[in-house]
PDB file of N, CA and C in Angstrom:
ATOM      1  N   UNK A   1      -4.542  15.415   1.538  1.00  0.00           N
ATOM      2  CA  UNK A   1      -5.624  14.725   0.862  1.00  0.00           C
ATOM      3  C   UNK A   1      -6.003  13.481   1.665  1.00  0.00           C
ATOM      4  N   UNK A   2      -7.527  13.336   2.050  1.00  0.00           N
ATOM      5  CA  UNK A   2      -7.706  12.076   2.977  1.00  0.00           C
ATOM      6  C   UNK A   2      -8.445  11.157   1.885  1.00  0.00           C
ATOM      7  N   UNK A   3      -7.763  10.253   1.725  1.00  0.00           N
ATOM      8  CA  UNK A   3      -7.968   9.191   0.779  1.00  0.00           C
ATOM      9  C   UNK A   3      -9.160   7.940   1.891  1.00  0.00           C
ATOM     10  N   UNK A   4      -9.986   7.690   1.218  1.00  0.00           N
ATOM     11  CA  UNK A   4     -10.911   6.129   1.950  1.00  0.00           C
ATOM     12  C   UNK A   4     -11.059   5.396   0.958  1.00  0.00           C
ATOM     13  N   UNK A   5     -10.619   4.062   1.411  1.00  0.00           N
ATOM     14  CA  UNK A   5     -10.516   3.029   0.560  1.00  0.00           C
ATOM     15  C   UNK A   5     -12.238   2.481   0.527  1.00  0.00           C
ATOM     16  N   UNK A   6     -12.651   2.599  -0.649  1.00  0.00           N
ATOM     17  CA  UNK A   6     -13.809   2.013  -1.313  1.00  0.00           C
ATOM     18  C   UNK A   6     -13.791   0.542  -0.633  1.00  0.00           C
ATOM     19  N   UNK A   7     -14.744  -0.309  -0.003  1.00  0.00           N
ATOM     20  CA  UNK A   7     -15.044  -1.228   0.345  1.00  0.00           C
ATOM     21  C   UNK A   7     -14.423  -2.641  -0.800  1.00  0.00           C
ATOM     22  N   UNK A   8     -14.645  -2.557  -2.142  1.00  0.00           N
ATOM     23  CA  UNK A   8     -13.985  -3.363  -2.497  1.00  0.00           C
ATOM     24  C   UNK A   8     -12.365  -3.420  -2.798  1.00  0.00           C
ATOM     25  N   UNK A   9     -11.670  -2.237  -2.794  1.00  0.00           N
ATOM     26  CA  UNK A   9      -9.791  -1.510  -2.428  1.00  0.00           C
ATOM     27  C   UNK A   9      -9.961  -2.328  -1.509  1.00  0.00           C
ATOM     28  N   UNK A  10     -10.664  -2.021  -0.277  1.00  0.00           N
ATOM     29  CA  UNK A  10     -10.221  -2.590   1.462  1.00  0.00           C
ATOM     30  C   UNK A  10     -10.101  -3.950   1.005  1.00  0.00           C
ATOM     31  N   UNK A  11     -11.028  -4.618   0.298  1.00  0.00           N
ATOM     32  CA  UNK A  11     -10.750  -6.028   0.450  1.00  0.00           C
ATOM     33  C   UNK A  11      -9.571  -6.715   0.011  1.00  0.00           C
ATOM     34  N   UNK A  12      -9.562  -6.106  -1.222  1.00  0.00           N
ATOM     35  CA  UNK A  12      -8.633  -6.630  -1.988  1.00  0.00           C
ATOM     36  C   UNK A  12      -7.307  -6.635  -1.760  1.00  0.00           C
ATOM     37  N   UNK A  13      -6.857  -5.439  -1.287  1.00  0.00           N
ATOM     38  CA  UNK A  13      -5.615  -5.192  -0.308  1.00  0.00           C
ATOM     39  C   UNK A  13      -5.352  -6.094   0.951  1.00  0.00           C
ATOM     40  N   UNK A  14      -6.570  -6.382   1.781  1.00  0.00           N
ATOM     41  CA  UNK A  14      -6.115  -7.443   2.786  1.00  0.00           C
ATOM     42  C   UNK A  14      -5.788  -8.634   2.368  1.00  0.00           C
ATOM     43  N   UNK A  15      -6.656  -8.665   1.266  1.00  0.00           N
ATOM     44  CA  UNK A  15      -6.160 -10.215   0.676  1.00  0.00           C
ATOM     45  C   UNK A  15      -5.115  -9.997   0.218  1.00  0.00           C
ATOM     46  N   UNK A  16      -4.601  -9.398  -0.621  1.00  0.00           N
ATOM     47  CA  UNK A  16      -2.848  -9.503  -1.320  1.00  0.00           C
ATOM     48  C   UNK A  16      -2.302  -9.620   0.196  1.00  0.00           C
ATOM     49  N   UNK A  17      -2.493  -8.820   1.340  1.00  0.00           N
ATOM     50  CA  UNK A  17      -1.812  -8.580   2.521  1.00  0.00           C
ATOM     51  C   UNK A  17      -1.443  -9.785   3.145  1.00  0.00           C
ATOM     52  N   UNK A  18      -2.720 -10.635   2.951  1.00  0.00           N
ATOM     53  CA  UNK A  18      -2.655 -11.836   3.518  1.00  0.00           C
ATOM     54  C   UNK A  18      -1.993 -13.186   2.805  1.00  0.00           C
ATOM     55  N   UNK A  19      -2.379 -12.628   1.921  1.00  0.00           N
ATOM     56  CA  UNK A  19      -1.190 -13.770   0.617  1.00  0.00           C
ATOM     57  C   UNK A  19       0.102 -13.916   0.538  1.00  0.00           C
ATOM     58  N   UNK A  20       0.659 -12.220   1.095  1.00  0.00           N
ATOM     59  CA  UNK A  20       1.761 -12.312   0.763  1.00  0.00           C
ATOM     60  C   UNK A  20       2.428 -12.493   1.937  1.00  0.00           C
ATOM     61  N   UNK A  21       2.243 -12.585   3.033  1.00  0.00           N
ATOM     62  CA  UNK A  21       2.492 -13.139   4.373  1.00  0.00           C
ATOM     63  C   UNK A  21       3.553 -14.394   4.559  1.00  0.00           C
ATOM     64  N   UNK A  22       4.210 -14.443   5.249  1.00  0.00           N
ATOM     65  CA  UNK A  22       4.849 -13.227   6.420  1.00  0.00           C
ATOM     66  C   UNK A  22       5.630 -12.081   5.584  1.00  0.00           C
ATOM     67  N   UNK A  23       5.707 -11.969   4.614  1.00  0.00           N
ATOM     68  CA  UNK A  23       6.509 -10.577   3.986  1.00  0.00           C
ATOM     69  C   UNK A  23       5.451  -9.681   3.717  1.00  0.00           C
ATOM     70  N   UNK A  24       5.862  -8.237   3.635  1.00  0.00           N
ATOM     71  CA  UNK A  24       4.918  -7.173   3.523  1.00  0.00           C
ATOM     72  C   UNK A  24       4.438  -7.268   2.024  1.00  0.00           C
ATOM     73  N   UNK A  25       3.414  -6.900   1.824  1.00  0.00           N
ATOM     74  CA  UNK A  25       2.733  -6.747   0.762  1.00  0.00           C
ATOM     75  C   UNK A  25       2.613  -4.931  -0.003  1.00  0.00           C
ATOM     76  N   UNK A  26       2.761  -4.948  -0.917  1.00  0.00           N
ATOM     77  CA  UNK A  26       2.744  -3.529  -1.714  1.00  0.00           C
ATOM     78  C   UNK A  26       1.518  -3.460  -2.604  1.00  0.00           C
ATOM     79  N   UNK A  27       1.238  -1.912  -2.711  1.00  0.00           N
ATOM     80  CA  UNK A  27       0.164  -1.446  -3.978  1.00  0.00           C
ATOM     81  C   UNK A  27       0.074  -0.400  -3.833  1.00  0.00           C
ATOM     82  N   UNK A  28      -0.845   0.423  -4.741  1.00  0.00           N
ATOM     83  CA  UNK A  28      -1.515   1.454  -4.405  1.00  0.00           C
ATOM     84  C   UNK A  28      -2.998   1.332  -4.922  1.00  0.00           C
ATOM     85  N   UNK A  29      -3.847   2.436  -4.465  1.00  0.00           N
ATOM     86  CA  UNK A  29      -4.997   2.999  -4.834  1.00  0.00           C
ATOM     87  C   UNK A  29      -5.096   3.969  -5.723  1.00  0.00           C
ATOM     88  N   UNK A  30      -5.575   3.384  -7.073  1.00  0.00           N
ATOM     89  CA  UNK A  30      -5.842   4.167  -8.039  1.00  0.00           C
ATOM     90  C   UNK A  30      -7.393   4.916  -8.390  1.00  0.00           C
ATOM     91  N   UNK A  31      -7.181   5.918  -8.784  1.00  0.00           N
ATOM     92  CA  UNK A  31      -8.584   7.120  -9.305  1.00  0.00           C
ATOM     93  C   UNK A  31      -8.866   6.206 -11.088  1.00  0.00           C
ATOM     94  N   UNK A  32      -9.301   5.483 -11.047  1.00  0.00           N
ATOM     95  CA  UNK A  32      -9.516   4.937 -13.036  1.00  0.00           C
ATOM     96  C   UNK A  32     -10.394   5.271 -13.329  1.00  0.00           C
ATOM     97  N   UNK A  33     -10.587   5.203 -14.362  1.00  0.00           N
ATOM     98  CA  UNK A  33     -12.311   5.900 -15.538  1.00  0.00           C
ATOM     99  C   UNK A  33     -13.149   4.929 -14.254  1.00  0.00           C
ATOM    100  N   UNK A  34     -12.963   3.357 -14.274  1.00  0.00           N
ATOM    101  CA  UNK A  34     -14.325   2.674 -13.697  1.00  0.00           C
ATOM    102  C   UNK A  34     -14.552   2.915 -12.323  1.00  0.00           C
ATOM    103  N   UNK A  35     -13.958   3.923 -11.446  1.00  0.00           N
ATOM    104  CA  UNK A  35     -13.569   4.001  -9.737  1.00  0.00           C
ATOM    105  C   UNK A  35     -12.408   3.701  -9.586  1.00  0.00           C
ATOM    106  N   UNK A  36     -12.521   3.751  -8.436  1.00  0.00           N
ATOM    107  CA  UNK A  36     -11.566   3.525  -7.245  1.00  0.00           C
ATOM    108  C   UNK A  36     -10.931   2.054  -7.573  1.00  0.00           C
ATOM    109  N   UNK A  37      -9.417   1.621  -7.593  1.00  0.00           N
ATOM    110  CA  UNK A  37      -9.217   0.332  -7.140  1.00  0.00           C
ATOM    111  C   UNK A  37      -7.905   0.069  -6.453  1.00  0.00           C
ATOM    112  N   UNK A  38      -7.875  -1.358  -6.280  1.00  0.00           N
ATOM    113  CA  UNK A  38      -6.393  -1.146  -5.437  1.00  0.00           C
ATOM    114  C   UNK A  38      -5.788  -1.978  -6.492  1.00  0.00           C
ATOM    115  N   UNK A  39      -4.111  -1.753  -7.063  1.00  0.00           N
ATOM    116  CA  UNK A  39      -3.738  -2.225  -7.974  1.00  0.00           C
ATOM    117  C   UNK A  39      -2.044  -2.927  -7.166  1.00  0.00           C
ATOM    118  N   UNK A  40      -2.258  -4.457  -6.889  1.00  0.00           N
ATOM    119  CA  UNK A  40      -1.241  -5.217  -6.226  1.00  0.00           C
ATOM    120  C   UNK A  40       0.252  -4.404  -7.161  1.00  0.00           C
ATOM    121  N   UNK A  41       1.214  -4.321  -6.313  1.00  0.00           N
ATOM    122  CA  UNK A  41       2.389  -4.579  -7.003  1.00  0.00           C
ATOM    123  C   UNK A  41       3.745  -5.544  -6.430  1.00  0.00           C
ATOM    124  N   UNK A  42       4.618  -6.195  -6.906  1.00  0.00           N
ATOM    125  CA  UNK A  42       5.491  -7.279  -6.495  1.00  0.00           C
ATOM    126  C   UNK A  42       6.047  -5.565  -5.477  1.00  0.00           C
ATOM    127  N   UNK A  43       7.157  -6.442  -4.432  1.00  0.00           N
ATOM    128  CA  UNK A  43       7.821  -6.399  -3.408  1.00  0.00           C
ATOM    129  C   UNK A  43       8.869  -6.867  -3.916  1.00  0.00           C
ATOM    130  N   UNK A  44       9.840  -6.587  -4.314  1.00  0.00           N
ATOM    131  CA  UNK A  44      11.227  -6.272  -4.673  1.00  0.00           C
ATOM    132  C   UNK A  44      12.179  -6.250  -3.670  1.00  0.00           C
ATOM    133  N   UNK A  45      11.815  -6.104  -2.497  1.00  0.00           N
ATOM    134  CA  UNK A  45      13.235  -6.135  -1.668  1.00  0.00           C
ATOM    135  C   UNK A  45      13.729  -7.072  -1.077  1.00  0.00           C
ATOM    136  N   UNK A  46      15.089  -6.648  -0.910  1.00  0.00           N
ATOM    137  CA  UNK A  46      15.526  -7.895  -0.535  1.00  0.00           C
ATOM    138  C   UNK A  46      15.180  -8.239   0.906  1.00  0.00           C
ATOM    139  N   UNK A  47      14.844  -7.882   1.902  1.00  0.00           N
ATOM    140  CA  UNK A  47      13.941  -8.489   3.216  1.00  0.00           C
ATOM    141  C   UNK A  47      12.819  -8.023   3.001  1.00  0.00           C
ATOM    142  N   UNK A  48      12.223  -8.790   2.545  1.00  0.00           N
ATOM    143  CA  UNK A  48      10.663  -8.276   2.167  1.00  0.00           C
ATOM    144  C   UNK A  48       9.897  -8.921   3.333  1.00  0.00           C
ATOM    145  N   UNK A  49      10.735  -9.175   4.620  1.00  0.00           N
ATOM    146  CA  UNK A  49       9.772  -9.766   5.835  1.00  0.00           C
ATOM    147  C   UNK A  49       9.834  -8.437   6.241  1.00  0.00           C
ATOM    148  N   UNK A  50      10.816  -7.497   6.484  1.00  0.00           N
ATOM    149  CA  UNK A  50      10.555  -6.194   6.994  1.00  0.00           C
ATOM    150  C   UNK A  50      10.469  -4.694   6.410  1.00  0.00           C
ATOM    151  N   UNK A  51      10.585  -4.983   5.033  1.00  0.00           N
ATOM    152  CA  UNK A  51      10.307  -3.622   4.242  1.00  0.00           C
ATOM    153  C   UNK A  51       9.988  -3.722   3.155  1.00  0.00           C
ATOM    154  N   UNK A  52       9.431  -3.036   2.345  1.00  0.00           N
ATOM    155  CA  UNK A  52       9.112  -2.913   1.111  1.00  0.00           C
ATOM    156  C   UNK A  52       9.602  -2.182   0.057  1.00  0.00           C
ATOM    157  N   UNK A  53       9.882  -2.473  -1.117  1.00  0.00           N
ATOM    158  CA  UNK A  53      10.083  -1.804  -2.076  1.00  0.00           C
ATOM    159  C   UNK A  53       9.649  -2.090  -3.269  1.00  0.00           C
ATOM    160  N   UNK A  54       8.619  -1.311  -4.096  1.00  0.00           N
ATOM    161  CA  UNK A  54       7.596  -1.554  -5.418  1.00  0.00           C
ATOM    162  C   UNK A  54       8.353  -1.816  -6.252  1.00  0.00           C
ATOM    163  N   UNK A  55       7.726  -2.117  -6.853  1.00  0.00           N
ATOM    164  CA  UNK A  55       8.411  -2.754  -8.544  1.00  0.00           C
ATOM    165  C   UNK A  55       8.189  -1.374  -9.246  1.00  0.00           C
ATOM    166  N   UNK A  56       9.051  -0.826  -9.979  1.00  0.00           N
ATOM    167  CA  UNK A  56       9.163   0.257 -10.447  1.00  0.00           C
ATOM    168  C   UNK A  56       8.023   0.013 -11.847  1.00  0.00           C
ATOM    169  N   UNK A  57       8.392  -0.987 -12.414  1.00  0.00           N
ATOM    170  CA  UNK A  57       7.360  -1.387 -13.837  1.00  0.00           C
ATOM    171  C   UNK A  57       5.696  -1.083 -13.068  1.00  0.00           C
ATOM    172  N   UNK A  58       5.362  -2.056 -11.873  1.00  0.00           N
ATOM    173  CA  UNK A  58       4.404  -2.542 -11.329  1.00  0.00           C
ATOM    174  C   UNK A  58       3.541  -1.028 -10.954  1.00  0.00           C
ATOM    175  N   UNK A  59       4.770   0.110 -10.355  1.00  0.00           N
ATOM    176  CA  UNK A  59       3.861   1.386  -9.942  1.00  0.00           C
ATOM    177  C   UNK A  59       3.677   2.479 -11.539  1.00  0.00           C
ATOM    178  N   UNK A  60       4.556   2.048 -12.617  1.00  0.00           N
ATOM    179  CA  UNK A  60       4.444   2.886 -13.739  1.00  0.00           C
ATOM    180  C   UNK A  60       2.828   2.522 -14.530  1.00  0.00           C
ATOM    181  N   UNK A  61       2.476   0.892 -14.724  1.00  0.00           N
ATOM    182  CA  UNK A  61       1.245   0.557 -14.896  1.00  0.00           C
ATOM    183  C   UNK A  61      -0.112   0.818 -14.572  1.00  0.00           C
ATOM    184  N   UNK A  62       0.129   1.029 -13.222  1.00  0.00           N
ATOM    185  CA  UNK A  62      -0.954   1.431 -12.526  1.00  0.00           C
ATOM    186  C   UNK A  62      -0.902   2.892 -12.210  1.00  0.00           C
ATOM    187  N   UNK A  63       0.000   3.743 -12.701  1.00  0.00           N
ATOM    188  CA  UNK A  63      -0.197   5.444 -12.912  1.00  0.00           C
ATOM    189  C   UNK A  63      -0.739   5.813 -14.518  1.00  0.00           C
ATOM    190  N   UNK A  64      -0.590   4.677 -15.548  1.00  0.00           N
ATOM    191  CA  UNK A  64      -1.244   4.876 -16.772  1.00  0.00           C
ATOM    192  C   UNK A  64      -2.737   4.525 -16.683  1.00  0.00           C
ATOM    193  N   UNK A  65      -2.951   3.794 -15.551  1.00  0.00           N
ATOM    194  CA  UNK A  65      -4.361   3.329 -15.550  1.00  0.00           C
ATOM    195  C   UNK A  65      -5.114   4.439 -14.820  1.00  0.00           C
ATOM    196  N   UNK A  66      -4.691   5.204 -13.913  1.00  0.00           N
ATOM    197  CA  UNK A  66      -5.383   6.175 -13.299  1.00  0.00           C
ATOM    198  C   UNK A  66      -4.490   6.931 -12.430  1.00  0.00           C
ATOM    199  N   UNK A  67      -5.155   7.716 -12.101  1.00  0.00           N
ATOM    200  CA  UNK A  67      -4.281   8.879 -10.947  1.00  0.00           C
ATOM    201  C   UNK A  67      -4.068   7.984  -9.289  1.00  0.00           C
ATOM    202  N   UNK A  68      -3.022   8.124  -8.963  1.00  0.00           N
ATOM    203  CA  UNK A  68      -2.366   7.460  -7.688  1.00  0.00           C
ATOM    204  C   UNK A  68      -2.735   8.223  -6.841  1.00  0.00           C
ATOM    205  N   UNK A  69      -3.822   7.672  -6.027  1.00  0.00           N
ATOM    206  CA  UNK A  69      -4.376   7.636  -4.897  1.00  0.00           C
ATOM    207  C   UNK A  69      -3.844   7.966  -3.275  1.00  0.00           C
ATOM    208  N   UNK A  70      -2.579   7.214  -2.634  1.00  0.00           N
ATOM    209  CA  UNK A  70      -2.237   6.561  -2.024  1.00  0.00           C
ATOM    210  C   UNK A  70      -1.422   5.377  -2.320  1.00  0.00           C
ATOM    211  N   UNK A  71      -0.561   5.225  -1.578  1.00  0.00           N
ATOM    212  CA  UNK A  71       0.512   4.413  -1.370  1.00  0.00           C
ATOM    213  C   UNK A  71      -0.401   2.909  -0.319  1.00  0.00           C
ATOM    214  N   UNK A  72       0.077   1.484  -0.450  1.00  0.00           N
ATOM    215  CA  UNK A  72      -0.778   0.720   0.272  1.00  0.00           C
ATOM    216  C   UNK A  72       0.408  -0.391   0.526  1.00  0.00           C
ATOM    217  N   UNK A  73       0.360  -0.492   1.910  1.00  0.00           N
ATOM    218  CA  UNK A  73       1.551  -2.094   2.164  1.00  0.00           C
ATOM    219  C   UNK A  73       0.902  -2.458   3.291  1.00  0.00           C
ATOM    220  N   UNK A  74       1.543  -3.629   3.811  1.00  0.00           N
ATOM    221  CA  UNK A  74       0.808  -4.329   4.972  1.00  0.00           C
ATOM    222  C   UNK A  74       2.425  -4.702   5.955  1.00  0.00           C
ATOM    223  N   UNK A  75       2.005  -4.555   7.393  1.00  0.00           N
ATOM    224  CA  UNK A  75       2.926  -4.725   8.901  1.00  0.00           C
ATOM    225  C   UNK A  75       2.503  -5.925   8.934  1.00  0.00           C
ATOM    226  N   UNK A  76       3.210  -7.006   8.030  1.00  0.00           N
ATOM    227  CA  UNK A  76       2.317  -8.521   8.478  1.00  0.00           C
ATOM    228  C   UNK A  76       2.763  -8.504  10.763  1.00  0.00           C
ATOM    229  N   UNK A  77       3.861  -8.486  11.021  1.00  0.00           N
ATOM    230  CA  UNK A  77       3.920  -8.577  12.355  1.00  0.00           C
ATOM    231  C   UNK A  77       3.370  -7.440  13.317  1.00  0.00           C
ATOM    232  N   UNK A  78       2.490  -6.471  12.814  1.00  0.00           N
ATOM    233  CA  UNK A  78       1.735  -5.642  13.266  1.00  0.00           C
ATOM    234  C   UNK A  78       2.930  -4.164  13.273  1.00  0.00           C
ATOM    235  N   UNK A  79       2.359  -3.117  14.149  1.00  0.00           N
ATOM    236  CA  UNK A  79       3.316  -2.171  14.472  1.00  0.00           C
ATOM    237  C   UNK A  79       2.676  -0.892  13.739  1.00  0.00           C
ATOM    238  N   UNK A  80       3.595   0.149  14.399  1.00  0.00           N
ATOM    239  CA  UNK A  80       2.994   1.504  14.092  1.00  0.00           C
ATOM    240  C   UNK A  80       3.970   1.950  12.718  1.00  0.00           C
ATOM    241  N   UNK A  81       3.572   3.079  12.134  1.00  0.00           N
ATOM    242  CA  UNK A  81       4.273   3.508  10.711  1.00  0.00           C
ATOM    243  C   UNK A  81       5.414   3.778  11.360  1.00  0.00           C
ATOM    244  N   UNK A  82       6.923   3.071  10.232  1.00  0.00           N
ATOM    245  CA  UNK A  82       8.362   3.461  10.807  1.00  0.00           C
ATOM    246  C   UNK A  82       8.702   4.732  10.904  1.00  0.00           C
ATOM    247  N   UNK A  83      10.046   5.450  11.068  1.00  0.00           N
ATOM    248  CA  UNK A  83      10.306   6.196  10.745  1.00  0.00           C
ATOM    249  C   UNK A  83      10.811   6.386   9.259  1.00  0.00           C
ATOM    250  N   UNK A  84      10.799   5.351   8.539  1.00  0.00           N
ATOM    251  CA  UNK A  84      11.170   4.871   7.433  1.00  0.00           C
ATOM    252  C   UNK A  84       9.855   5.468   6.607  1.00  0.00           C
ATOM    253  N   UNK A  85       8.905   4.762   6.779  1.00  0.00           N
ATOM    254  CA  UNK A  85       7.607   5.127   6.373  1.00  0.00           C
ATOM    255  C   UNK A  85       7.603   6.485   6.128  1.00  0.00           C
ATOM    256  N   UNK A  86       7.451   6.930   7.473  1.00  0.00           N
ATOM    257  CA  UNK A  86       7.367   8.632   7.408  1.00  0.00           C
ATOM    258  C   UNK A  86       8.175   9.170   6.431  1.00  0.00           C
ATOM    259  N   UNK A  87       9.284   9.022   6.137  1.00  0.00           N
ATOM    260  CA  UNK A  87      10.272   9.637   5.332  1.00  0.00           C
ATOM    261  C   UNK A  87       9.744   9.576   4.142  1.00  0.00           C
ATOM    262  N   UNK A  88       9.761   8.228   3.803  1.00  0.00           N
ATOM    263  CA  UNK A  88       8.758   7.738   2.316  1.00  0.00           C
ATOM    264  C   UNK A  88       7.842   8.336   1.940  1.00  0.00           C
ATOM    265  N   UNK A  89       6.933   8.573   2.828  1.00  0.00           N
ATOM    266  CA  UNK A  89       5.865   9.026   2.612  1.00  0.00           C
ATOM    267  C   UNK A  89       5.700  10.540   2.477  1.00  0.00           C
ATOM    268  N   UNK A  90       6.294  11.124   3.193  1.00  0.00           N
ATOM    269  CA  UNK A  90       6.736  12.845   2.937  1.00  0.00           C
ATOM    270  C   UNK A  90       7.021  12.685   1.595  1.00  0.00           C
ATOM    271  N   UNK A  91       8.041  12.175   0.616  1.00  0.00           N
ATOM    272  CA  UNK A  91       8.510  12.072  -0.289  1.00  0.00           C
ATOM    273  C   UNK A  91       7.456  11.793  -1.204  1.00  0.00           C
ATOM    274  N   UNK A  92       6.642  10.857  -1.221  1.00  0.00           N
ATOM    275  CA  UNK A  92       5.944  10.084  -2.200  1.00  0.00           C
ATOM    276  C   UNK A  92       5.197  10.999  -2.469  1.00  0.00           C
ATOM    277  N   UNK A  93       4.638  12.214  -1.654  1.00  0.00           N
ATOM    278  CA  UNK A  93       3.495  13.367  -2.178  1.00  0.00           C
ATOM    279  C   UNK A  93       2.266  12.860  -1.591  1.00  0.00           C
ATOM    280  N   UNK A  94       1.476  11.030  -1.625  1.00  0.00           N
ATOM    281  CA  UNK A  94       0.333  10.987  -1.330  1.00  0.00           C
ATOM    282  C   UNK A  94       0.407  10.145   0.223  1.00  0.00           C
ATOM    283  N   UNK A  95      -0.873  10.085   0.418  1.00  0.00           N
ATOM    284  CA  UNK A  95      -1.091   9.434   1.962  1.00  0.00           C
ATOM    285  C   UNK A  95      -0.203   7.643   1.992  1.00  0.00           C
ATOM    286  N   UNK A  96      -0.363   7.132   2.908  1.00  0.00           N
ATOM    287  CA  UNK A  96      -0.071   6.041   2.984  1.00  0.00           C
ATOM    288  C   UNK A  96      -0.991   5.123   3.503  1.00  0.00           C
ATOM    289  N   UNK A  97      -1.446   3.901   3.503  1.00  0.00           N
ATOM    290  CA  UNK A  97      -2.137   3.302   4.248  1.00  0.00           C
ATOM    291  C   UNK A  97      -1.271   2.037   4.621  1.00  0.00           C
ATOM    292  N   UNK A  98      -1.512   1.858   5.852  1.00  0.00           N
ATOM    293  CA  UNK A  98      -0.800   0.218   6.334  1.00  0.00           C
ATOM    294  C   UNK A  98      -1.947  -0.131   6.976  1.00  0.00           C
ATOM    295  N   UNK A  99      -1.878  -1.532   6.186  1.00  0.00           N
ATOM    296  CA  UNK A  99      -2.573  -2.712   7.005  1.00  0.00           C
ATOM    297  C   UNK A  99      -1.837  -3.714   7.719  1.00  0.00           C
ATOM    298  N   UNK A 100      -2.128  -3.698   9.405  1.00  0.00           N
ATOM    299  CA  UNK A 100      -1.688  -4.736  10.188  1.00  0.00           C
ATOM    300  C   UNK A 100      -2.343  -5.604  10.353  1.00  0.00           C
ATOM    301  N   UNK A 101      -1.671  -6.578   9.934  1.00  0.00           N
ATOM    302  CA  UNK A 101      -2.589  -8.132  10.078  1.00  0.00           C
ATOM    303  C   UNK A 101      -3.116  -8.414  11.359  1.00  0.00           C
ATOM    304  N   UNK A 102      -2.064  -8.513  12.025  1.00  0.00           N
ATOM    305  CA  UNK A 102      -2.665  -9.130  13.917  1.00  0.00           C
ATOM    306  C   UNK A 102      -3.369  -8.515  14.161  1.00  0.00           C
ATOM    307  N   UNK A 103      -3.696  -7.277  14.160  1.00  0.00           N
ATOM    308  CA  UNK A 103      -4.894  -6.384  14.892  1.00  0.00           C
ATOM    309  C   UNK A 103      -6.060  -6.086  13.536  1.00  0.00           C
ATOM    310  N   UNK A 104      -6.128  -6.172  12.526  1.00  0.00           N
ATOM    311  CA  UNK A 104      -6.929  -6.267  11.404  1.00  0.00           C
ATOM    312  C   UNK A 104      -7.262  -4.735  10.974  1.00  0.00           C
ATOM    313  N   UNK A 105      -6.734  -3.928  11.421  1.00  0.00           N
ATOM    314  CA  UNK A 105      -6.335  -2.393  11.941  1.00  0.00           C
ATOM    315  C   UNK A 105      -5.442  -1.771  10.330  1.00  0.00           C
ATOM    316  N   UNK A 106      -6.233  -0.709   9.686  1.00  0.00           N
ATOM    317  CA  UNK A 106      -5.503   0.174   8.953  1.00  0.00           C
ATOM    318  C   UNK A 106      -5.315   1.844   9.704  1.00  0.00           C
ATOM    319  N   UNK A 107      -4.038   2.057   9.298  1.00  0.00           N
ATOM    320  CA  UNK A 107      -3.319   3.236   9.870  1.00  0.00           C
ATOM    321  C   UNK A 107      -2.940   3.823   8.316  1.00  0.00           C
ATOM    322  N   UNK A 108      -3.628   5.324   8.766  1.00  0.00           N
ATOM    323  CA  UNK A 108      -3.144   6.256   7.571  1.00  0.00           C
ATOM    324  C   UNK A 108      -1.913   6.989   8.162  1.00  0.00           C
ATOM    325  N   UNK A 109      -1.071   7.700   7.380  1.00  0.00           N
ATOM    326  CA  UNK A 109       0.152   8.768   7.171  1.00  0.00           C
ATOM    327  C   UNK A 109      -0.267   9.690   6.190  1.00  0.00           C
ATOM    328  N   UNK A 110      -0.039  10.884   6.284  1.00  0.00           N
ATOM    329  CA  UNK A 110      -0.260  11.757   5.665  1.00  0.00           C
ATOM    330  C   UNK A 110       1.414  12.359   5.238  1.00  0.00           C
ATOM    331  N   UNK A 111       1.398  13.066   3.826  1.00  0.00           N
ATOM    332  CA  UNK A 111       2.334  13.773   3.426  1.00  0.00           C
ATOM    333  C   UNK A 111       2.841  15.116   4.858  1.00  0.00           C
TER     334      UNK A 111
END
């Protein structure tokens, strides 16, 4: 499934991306009655400068609000999807998107 983030998702995601800096930032992209949106969730882990992990409450909320889209975090120090990622993302069922800050550059993963 090739997921595109609706112009206002893109924004909103760089901004959490950029807020939550230097630690990675989490969300996803939800399908809701009103469109497309991107729905922030906390970062839970414990090095949240180099990995991520959703708030379990944070991704249950935003699957009652609409169908899960895509998976969404940000490489504040730039870089290509881990092998970590990949794994995740096989698992998770939907695409992934990373946003790298330094290069202003989103990279999809596919299941």
């Amino acid at each position: 499934m090739v997921v595109t983030l609706a112009p206002e998702s893109r924004s909103e995601a760089e901004r959490h991306a950029k807020s939550a800096a230097p630690y990675e930032a989490c969300g996803v992209v939800i399908q809701a009655a009103t469109g497309q949106m991107y729905w922030p969730c906390r970062n839970v882990c414990e090095e949240p400068e180099k990995h991520f992990v959703m708030h379990p409450r944070d991704y249950y909320r935003a699957s009652v609000n609409g169908e899960i889209l895509a998976i969404v975090h940000s490489h504040p120090k730039g870089g290509p999807a881990s092998e970590l990622d990949q794994r995740a993302c096989l698992q998770s069922g939907v695409p992934w998107l990373i946003y790298s800050l330094p290069t202003d550059e989103w990279l999809t993963i596919e299941p």
